[in-house]
N, C-alpha and C. Protein backbone atom coordinates (compact mmCIF):
# COMPACT_ATOMS: atom_id res chain seq x y z
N UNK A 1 75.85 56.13 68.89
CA UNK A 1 74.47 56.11 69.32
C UNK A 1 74.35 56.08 70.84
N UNK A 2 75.22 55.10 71.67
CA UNK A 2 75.07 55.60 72.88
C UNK A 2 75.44 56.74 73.61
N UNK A 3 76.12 57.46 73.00
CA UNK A 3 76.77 58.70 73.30
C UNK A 3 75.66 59.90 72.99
N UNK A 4 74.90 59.47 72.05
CA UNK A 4 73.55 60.26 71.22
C UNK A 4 72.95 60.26 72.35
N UNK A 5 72.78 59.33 73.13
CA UNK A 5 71.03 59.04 73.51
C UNK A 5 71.61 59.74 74.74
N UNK A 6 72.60 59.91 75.60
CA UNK A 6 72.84 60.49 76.62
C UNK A 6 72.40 62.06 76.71
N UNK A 7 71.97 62.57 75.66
CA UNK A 7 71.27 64.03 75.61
C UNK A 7 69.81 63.67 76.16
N UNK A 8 69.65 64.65 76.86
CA UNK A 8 68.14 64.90 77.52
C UNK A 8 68.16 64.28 79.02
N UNK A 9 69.34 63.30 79.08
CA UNK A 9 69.12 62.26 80.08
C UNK A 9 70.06 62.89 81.37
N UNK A 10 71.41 63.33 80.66
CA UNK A 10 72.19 63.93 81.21
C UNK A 10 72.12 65.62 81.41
N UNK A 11 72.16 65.60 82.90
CA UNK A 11 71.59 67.12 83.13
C UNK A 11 72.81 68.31 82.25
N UNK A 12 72.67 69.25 81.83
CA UNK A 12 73.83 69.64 81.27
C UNK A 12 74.44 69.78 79.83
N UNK A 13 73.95 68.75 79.52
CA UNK A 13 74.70 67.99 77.92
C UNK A 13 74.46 68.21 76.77
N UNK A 14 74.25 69.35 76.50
CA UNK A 14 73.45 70.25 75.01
C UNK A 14 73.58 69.30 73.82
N UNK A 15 74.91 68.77 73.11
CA UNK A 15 74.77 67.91 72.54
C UNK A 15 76.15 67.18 72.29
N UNK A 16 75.82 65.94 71.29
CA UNK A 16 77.10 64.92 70.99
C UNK A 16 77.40 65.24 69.88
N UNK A 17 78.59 64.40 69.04
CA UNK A 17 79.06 65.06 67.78
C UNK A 17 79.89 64.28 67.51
N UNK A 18 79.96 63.19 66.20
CA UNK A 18 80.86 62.04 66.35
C UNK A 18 81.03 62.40 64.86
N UNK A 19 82.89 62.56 64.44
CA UNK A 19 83.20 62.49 62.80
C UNK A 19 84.43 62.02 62.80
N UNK A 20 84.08 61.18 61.91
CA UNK A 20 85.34 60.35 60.98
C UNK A 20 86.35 61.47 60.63
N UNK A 21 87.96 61.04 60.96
CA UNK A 21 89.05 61.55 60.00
C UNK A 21 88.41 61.73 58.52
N UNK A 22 88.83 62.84 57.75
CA UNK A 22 88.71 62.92 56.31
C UNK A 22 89.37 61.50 55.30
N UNK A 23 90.58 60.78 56.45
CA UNK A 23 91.15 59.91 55.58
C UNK A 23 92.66 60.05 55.02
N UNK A 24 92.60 61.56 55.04
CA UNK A 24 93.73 62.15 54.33
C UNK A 24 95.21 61.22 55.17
N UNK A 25 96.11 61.32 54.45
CA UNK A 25 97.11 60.13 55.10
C UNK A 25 98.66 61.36 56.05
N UNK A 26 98.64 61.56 56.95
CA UNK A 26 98.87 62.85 57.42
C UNK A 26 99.66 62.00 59.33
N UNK A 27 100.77 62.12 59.32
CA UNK A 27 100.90 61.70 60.59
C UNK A 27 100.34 62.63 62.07
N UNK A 28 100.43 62.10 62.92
CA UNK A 28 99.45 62.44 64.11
C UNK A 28 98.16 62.56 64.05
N UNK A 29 97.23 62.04 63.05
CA UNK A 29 95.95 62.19 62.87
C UNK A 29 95.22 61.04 63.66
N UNK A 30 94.08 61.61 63.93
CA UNK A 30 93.25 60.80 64.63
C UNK A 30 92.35 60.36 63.98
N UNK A 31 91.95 58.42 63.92
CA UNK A 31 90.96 58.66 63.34
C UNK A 31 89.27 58.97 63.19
N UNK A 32 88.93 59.18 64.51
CA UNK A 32 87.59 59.79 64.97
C UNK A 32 87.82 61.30 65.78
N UNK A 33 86.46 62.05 65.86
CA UNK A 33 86.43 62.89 66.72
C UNK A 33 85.04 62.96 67.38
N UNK A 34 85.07 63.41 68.86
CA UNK A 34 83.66 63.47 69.98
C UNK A 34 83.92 64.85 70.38
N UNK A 35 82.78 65.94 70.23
CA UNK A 35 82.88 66.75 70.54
C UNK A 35 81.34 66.73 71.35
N UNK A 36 81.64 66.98 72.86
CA UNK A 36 80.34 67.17 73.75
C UNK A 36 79.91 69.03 74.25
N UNK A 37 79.09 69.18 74.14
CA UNK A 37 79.07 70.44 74.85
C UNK A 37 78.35 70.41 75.87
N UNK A 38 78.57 71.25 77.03
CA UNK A 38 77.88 71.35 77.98
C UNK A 38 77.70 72.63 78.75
N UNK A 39 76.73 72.89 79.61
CA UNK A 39 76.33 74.64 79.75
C UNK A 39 77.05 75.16 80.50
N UNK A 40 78.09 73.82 81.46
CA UNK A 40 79.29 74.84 82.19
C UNK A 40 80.19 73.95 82.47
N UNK A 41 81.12 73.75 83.43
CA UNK A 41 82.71 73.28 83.45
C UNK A 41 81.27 72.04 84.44
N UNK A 42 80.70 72.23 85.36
CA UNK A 42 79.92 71.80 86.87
C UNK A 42 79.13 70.82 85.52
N UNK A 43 78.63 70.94 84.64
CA UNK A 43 78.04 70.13 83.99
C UNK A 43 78.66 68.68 83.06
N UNK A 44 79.84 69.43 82.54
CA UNK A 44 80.95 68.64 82.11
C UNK A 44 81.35 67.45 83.12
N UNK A 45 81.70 68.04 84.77
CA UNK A 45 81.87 67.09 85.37
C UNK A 45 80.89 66.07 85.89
N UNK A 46 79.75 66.33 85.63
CA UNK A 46 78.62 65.47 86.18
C UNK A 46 77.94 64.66 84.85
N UNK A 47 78.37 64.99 83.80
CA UNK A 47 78.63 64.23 82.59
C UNK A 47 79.40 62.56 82.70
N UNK A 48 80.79 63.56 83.03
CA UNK A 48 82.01 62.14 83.10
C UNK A 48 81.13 61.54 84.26
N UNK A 49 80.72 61.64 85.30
CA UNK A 49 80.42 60.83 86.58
C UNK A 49 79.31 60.23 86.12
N UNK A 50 78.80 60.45 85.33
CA UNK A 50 77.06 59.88 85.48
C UNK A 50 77.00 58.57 84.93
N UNK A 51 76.07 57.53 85.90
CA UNK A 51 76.24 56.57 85.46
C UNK A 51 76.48 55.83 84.04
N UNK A 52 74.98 56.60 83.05
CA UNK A 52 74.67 55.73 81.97
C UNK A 52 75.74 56.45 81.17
N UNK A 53 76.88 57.71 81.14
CA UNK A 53 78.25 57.71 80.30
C UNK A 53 78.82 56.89 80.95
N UNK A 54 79.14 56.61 82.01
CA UNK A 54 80.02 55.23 82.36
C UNK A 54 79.87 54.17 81.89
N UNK A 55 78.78 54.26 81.83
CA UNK A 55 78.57 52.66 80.84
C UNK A 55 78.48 52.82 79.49
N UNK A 56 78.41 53.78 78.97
CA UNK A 56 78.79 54.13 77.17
C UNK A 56 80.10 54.10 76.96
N UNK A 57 80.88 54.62 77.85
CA UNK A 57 82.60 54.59 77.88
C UNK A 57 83.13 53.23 78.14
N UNK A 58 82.84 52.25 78.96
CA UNK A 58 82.82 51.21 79.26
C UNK A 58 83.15 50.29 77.78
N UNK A 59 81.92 50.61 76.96
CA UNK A 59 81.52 50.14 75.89
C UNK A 59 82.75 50.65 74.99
N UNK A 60 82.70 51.82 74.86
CA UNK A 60 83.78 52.46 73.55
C UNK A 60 85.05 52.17 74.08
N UNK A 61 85.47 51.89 75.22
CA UNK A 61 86.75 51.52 75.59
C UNK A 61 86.83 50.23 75.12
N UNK A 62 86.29 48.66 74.55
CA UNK A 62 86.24 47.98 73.78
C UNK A 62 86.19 47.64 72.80
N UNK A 63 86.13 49.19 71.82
CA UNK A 63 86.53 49.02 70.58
C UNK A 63 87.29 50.31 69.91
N UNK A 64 88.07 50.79 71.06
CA UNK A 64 88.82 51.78 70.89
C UNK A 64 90.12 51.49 71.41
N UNK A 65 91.13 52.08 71.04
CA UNK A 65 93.19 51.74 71.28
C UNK A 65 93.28 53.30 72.03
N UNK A 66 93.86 54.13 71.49
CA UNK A 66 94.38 55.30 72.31
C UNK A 66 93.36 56.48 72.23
N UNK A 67 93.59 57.12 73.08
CA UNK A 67 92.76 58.60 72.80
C UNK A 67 93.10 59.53 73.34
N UNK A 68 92.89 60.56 72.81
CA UNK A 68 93.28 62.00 73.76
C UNK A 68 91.97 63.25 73.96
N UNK A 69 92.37 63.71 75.31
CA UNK A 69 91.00 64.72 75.58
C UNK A 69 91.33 65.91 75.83
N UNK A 70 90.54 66.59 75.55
CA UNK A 70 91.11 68.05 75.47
C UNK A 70 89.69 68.64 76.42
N UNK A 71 89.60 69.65 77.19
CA UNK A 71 88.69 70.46 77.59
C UNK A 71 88.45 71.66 77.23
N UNK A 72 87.58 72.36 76.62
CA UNK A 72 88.17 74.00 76.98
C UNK A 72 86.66 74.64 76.65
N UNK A 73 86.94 75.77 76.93
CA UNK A 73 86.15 76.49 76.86
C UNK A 73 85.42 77.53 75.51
N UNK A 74 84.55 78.17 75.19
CA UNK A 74 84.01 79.11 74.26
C UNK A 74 84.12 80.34 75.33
């Protein structure tokens, strides 16, 4: 939800996208996924910088262990 509400607020940020692993028991699996989109690479970065995701990350870094990020493009 805080990751939700950062649409409209954040210049750029078309939308959020948060899903659970299926469960399936499978090594290297992760068990969440965040998929953000944004209208260009210049938007992406003013995403990570902007205050109120700093303080949503802040937050999910307290109830999160490892993670990995990927960037790319369509």
């Amino acid at each position: 939800r805080r990751l939700d509400a950062l649409v409209g607020v954040v210049p750029g940020l078309r939308s959020v996208t948060f899903n659970r692993d299926l469960g399936l028991i499978a090594a290297g699996h992760w068990d969440v996924v965040l998929v953000s989109e944004h209208d260009d690479n210049a938007a992406l970065e003013g995403y990570q910088a902007h205050p109120d995701h700093q303080a949503a990350g802040a937050f999910i870094r307290t109830v999160t262990g490892d993670r990995a990020t990927v960037d790319y493009e369509l």
